[in-house]
C-alpha atoms as a PDB file:
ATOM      1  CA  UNK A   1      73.265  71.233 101.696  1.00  0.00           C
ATOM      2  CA  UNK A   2      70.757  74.020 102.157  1.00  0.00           C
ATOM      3  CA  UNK A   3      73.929  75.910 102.916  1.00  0.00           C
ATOM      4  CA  UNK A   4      75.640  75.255  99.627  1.00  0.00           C
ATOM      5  CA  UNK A   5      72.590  76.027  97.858  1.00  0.00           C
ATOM      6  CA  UNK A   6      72.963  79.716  99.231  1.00  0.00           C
ATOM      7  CA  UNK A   7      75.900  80.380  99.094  1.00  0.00           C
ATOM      8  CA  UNK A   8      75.883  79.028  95.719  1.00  0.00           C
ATOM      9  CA  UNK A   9      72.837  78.756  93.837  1.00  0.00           C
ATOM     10  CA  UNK A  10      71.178  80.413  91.612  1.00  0.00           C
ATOM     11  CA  UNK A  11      69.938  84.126  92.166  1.00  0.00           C
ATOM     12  CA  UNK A  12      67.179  83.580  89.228  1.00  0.00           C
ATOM     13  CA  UNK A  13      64.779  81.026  88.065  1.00  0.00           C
ATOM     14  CA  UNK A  14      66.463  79.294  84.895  1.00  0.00           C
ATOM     15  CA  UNK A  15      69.545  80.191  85.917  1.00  0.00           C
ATOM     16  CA  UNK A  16      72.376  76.565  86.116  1.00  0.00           C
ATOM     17  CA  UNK A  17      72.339  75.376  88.972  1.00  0.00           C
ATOM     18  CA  UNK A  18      75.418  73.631  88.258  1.00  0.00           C
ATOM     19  CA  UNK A  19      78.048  75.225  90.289  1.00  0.00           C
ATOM     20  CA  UNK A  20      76.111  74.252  93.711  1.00  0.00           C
ATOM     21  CA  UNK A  21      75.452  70.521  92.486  1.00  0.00           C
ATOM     22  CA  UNK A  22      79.267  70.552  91.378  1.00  0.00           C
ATOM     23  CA  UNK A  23      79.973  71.680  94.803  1.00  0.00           C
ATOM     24  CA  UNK A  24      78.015  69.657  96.812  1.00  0.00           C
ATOM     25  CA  UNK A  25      78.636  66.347  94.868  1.00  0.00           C
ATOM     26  CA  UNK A  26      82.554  66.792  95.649  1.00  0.00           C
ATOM     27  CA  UNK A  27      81.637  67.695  99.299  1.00  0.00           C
ATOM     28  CA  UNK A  28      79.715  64.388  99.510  1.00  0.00           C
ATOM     29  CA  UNK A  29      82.184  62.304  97.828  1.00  0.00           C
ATOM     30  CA  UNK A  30      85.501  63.572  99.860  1.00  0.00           C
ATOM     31  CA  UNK A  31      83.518  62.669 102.615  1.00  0.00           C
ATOM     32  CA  UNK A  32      82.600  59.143 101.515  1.00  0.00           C
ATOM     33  CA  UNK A  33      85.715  58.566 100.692  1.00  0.00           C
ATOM     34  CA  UNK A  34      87.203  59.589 103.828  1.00  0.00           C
ATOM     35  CA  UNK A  35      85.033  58.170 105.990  1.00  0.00           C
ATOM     36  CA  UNK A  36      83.022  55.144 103.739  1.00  0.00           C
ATOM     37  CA  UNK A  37      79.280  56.395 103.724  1.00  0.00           C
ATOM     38  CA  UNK A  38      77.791  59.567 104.239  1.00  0.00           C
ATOM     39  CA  UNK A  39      74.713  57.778 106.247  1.00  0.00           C
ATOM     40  CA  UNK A  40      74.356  58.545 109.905  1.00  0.00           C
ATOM     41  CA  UNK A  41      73.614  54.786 110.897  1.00  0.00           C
ATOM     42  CA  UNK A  42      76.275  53.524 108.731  1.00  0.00           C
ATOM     43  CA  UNK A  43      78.391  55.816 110.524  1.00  0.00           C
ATOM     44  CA  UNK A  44      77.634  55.980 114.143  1.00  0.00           C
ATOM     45  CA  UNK A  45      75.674  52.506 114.257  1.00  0.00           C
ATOM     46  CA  UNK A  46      72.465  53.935 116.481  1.00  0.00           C
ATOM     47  CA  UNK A  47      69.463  54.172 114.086  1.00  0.00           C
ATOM     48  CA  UNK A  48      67.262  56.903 115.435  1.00  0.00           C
ATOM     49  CA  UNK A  49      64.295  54.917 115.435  1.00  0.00           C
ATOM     50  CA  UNK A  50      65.048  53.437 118.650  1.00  0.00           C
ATOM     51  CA  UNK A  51      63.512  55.022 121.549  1.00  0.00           C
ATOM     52  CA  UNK A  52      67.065  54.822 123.484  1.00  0.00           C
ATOM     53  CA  UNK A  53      69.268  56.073 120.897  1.00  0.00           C
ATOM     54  CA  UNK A  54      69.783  59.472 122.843  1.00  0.00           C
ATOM     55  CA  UNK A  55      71.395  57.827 125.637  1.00  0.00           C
ATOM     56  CA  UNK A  56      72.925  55.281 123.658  1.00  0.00           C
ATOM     57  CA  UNK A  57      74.573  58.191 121.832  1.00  0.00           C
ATOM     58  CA  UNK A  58      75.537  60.194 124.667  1.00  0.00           C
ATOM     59  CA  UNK A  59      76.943  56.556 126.130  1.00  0.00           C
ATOM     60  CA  UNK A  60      78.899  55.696 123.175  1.00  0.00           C
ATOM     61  CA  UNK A  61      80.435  59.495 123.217  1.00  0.00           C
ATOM     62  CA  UNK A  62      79.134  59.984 120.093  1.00  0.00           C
ATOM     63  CA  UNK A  63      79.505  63.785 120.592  1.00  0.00           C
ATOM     64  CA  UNK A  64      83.050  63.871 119.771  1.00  0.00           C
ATOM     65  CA  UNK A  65      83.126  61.200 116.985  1.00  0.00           C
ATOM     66  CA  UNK A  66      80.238  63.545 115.301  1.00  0.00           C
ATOM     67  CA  UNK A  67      82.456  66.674 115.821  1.00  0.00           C
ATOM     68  CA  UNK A  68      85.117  64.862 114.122  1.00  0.00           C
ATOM     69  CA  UNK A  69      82.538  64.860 110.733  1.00  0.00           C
ATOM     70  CA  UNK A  70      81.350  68.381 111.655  1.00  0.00           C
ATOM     71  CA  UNK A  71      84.568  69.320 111.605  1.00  0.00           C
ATOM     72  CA  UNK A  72      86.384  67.559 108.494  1.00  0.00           C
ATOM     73  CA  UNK A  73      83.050  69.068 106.707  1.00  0.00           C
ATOM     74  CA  UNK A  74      83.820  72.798 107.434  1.00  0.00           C
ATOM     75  CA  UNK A  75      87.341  72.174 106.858  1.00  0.00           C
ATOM     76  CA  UNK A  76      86.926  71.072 103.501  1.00  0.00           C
ATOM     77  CA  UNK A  77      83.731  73.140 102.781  1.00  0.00           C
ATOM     78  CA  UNK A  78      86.305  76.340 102.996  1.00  0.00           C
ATOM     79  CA  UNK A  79      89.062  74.293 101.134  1.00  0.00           C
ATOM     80  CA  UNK A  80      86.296  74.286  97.971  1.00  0.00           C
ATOM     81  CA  UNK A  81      84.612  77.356  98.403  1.00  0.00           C
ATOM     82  CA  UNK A  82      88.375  78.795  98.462  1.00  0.00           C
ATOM     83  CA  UNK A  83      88.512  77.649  94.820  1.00  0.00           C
END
């Protein structure tokens, strides 16, 4: 969301920051809704505080399941920022 808050944000101190919270709260929540939580674990199921949860990923083929997010993110990130 760093992103958003560049492209977005405000140039000066006092300024509303209301555009970028607009835009990331609808990025968040087209996401949740399309895929049910916007948590990692919830949506992968390998909590990173295992020790194995590198090859568990790479097992799993959790490389293409993640592009899948990556993707649907940028997709929509250009569909809003189109507005």
């Amino acid at each position: 969301m760093i992103a958003a808050g560049i492209a977005f944000g405000r140039e000066k101190p006092g300024e509303s920051a209301k555009r970028v919270d607009t835009f990331v709260q609808q990025l968040l929540g087209d996401f949740e809704e399309r895929f049910g939580s916007v948590s990692c674990y919830e949506l992968v199921g390998i909590p990173y505080e295992e020790e194995e949860w590198s090859e568990k990923w790479q097992a799993m083929n959790m490389r293409d399941r993640c592009l899948h997010f990556v993707r649907f993110v940028v997709e929509r990130w250009l569909e809003l920022a189109g507005r």
